[in-house]
Protein backbone atom coordinates (compact mmCIF):
# COMPACT_ATOMS: atom_id res chain seq x y z
CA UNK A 1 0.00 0.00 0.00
CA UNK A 2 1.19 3.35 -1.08
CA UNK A 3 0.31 6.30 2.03
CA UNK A 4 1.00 9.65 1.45
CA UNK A 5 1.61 13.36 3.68
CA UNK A 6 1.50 15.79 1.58
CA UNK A 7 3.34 18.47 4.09
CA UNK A 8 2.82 22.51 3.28
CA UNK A 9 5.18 24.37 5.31
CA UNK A 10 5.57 27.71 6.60
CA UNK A 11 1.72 27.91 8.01
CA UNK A 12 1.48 30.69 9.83
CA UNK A 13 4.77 32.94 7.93
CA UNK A 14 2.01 35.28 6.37
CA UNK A 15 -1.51 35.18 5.45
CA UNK A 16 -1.14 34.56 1.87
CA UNK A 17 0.59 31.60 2.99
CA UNK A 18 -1.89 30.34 5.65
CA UNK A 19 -4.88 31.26 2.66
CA UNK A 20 -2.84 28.95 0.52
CA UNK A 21 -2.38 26.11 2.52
CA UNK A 22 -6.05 25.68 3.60
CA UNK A 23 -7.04 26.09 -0.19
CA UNK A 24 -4.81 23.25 -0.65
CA UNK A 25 -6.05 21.47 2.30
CA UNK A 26 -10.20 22.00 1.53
CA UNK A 27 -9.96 21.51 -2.52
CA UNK A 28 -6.42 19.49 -3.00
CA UNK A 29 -4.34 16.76 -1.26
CA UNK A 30 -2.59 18.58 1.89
CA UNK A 31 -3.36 16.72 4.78
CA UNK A 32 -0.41 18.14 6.62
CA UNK A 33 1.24 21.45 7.27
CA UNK A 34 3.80 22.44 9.95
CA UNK A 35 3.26 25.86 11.67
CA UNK A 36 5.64 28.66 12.03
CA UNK A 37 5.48 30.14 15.77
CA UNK A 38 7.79 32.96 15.00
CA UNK A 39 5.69 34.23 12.09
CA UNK A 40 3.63 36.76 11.36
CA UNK A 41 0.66 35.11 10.88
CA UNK A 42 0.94 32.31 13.30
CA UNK A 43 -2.20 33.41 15.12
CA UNK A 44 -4.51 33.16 12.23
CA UNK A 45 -3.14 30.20 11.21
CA UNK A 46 -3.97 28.60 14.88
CA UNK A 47 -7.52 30.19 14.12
CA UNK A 48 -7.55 28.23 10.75
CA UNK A 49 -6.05 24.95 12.33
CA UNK A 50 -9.18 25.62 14.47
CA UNK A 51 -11.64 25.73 12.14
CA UNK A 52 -10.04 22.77 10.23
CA UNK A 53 -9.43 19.52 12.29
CA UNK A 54 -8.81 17.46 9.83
CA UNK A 55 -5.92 19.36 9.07
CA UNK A 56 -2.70 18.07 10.73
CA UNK A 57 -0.36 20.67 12.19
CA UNK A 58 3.32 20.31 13.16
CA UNK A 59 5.64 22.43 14.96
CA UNK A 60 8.41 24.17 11.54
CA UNK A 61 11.12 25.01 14.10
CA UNK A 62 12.42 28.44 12.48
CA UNK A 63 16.74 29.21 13.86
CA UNK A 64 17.24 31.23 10.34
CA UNK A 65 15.26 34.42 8.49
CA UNK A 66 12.45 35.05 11.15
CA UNK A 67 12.49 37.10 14.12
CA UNK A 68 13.07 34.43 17.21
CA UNK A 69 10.26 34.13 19.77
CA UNK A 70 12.09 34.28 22.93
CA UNK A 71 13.62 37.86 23.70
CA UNK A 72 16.44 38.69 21.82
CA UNK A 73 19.02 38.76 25.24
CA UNK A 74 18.12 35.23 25.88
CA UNK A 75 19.41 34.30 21.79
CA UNK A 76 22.30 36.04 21.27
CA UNK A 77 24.23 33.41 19.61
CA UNK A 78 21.58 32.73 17.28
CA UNK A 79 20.89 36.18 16.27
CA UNK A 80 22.55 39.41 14.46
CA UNK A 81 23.03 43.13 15.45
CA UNK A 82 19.15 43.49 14.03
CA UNK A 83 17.94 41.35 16.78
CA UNK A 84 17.38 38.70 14.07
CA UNK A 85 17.77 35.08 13.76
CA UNK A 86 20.52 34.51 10.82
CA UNK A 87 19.37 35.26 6.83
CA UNK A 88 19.74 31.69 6.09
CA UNK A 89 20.84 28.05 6.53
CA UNK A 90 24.44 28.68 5.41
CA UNK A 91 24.82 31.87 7.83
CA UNK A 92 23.72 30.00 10.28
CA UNK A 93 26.42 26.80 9.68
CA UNK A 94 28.85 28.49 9.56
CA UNK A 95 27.93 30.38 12.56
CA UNK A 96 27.55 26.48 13.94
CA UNK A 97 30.45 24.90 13.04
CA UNK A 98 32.51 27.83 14.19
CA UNK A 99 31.35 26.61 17.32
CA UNK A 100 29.39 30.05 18.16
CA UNK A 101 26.23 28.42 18.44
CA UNK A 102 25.20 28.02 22.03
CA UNK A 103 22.95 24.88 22.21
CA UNK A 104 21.53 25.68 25.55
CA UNK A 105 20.14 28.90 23.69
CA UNK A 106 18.97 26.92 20.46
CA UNK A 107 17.41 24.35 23.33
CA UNK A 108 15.36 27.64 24.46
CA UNK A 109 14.36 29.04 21.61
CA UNK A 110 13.11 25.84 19.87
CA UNK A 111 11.50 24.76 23.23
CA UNK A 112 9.26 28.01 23.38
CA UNK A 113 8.58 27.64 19.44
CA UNK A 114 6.64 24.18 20.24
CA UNK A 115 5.18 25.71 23.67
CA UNK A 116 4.11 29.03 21.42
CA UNK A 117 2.45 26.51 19.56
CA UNK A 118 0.80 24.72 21.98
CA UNK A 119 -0.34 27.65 24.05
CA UNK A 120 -2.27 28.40 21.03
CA UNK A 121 -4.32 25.81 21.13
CA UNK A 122 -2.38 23.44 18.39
CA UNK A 123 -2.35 19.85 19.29
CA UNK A 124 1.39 18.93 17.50
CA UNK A 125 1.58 15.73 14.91
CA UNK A 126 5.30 16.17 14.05
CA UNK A 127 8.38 18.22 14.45
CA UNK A 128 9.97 19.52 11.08
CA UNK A 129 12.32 23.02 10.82
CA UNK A 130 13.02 25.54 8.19
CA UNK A 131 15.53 24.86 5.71
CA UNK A 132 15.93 21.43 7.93
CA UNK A 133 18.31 22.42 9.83
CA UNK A 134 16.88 19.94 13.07
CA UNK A 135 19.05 16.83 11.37
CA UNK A 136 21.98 18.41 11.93
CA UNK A 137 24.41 16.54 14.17
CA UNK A 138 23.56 17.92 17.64
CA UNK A 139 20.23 19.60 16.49
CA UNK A 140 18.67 16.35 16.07
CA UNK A 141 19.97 15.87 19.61
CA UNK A 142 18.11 18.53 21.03
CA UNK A 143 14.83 17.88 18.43
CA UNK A 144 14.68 14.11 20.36
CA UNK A 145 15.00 15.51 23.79
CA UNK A 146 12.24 17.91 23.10
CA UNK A 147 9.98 15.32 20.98
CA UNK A 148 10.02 13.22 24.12
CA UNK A 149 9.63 16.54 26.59
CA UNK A 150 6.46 17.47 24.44
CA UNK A 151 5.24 14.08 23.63
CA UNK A 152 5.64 14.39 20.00
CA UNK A 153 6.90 11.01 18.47
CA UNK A 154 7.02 11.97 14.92
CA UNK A 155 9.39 14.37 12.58
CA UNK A 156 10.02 14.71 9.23
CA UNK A 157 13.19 13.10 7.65
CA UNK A 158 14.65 15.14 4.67
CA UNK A 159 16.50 12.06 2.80
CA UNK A 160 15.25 12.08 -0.23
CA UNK A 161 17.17 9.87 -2.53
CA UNK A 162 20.08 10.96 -4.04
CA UNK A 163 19.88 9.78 -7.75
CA UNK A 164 15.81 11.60 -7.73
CA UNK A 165 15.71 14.46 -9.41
CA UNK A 166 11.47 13.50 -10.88
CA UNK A 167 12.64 15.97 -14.17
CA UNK A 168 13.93 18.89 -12.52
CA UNK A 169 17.07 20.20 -13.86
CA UNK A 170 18.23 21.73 -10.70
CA UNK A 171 21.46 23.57 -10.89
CA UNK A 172 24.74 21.66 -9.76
CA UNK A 173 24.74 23.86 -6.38
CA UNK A 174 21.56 22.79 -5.26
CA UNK A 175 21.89 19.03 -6.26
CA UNK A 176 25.19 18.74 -3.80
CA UNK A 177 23.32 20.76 -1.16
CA UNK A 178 20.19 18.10 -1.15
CA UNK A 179 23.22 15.20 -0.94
CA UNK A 180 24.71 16.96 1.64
CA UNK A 181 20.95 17.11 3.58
CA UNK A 182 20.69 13.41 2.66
CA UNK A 183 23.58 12.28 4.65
CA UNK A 184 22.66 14.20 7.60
CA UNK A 185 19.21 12.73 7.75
CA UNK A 186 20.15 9.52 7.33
CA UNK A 187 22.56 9.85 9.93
CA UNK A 188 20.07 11.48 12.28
CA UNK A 189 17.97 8.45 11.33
CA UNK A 190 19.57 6.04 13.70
CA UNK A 191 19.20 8.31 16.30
CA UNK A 192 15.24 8.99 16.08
CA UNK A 193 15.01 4.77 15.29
CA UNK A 194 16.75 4.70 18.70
CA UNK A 195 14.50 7.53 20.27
CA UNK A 196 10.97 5.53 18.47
CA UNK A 197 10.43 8.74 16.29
CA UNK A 198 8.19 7.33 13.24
CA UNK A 199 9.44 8.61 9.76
CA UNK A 200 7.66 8.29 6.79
CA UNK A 201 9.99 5.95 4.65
CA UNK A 202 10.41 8.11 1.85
CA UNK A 203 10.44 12.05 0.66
CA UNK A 204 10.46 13.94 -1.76
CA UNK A 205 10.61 17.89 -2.58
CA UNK A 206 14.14 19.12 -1.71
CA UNK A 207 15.79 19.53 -5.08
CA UNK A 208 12.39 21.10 -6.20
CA UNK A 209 11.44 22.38 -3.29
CA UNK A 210 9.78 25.98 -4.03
CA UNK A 211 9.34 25.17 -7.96
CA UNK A 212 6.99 21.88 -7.67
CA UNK A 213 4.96 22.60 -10.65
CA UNK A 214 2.62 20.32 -11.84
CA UNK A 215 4.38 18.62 -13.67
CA UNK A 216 7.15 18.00 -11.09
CA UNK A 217 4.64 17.02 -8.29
CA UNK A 218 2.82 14.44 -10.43
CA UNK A 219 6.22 13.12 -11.56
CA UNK A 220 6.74 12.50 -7.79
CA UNK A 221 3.24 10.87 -7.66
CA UNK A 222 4.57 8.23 -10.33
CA UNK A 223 7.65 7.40 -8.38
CA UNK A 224 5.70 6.62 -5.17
CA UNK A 225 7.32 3.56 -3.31
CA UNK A 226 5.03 1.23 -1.00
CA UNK A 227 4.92 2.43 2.28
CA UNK A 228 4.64 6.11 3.86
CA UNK A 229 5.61 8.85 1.95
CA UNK A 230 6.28 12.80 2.42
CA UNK A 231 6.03 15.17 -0.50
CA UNK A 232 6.76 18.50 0.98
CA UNK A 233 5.27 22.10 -0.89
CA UNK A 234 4.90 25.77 -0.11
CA UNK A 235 1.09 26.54 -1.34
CA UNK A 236 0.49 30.78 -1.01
CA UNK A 237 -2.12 32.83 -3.10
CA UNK A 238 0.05 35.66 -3.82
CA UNK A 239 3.09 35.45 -5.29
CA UNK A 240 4.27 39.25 -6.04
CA UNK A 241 3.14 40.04 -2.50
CA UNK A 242 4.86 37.04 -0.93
CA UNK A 243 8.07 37.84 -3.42
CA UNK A 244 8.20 41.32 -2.10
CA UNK A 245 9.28 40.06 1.32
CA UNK A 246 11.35 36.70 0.81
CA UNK A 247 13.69 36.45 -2.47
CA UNK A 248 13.73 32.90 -2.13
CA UNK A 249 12.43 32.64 -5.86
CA UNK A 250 9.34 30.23 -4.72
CA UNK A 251 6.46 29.98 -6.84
CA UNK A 252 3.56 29.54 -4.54
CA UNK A 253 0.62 30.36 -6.70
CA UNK A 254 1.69 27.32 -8.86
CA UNK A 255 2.65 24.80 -5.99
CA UNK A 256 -1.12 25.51 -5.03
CA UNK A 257 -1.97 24.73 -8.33
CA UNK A 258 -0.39 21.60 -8.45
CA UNK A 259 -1.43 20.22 -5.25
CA UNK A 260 -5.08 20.89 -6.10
CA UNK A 261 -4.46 20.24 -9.75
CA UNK A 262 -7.22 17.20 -11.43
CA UNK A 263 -5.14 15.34 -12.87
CA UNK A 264 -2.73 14.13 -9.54
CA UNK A 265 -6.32 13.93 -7.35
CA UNK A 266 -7.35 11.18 -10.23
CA UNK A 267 -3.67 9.79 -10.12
CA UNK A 268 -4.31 9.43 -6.52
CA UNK A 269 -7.54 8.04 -6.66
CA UNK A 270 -6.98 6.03 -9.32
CA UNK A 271 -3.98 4.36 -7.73
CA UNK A 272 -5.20 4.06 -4.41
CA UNK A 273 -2.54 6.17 -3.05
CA UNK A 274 -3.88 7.05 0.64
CA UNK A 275 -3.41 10.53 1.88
CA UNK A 276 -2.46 10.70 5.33
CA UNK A 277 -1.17 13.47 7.93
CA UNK A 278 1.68 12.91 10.04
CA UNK A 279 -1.43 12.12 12.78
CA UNK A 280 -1.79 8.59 10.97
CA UNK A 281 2.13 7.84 10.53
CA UNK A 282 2.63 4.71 12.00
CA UNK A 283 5.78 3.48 13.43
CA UNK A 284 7.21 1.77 10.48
């Protein structure tokens, strides 16, 4: 049997966002989405996780690009002279493997990101982060401790395979940067088999993560293997108002598109592919 979570991240970073996601949740395949405490948005998108219960909702542990949710004196290794929590994954690593990264500060700050969530009424299903850093060696450390603190026995596990590409040409860059991801999930792996953190067995959406058109996300939907499977996306209704605040190059309007697009809900159907949230992952 082929099960599928189809994860949108970033609910709660802004409204065209959160908009997007439940469009993709009510008329699509999103049964999953993981919520950003730190943004913007996050309480209207506790409001929408509300009003739609079906709707699974993880905690998208944000260390890079947002603003952190602790005070900034409690996170001063993890932020810059703005008050800020690093522009992005590679600031941050370097930052990390400079050793300037203290851990009982990234303990904190991730700690109060799942208790934001939680004092807003969100029951977690998983733990995820942006840009992934949480399988990174000593992150994932931290990510266990906390799963088991908050009673949340399921995350996300970026290893999507290394030969996949499902027809994107991505450029040479981001291809070594997914391998490099790879390894350090399936390191990190061992340690959540250890910890009994279910996985889903396979995912896909890093190399095209932020450009899964249609095409690419029905390409996935082909490659399916038997068991549980993640396809993550980043759904939004709005893309020259989302593009005028992150230059990340996404295109949200058409991952929307694609995940509520007629021809993969018949590929799904027809297949018997069934969608799932991280609330239904089994331990596999």
């Amino acid at each position: 049997m082929k099960r599928l979570i189809v994860n949108a991240d970033d609910f709660g970073l802004q409204s065209e966002v959160n908009r997007g996601i439940i469009a993709g949740y009510q008329k699509g395949c999103i049964r999953s989405t993981s919520f950003v405490a730190a943004g913007k948005a996050a309480e209207e998108a506790a409001e929408l996780a509300r009003c739609n219960p079906g709707l699974g909702v993880g905690a998208h542990l944000t260390l890079v690009a947002e603003r952190p949710v602790l005070p900034p004196d409690q996170v001063r290794s993890l932020i810059d002279e703005n008050g800020c929590l690093f522009a992005d994954h590679g600031v941050f690593i370097r930052h990390f493997l400079r050793g300037e990264i203290r851990m009982e500060e990234l303990y904190r700050e991730c700690d109060a990101q799942i208790a934001r969530a939680e004092q807003l009424g969100i029951r977690l299903s998983h733990i995820d982060s942006h840009q992934h850093l949480h399988v990174l060696p000593k992150l994932i450390d931290i990510c266990i401790e906390l799963a088991k603190k908050h009673g949340v026995y399921k995350m996300r596990l970026p290893a999507e395979d290394y030969f996949f590409n499902g027809g994107y040409a991505a450029p040479l860059g981001r291809y070594v940067a997914k391998c490099g991801l790879t390894a350090c999930a399936r390191l990190a792996r061992r340690k959540m088999t250890r910890a009994h953190i279910a996985v889903p067995q396979a995912f896909f959406g890093m190399l095209a993560g932020g450009n899964m058109h249609e095409r690419y996300f029905i390409g996935i939907l082909r490659a399916l293997p038997e068991g549980t499977s993640e396809i993550m996306v980043h759904p939004g209704i709005d893309n020259l108002a989302l593009d005028n605040i992150y230059h990340w190059h996404y295109h949200w309007e058409e991952e929307l598109a694609s995940v509520q697009s007629p021809e993969a809900m018949a590929y799904i159907k027809d297949h018997h592919v069934q969608l799932i949230s991280f609330k239904e992952l089994a331990d596999e």
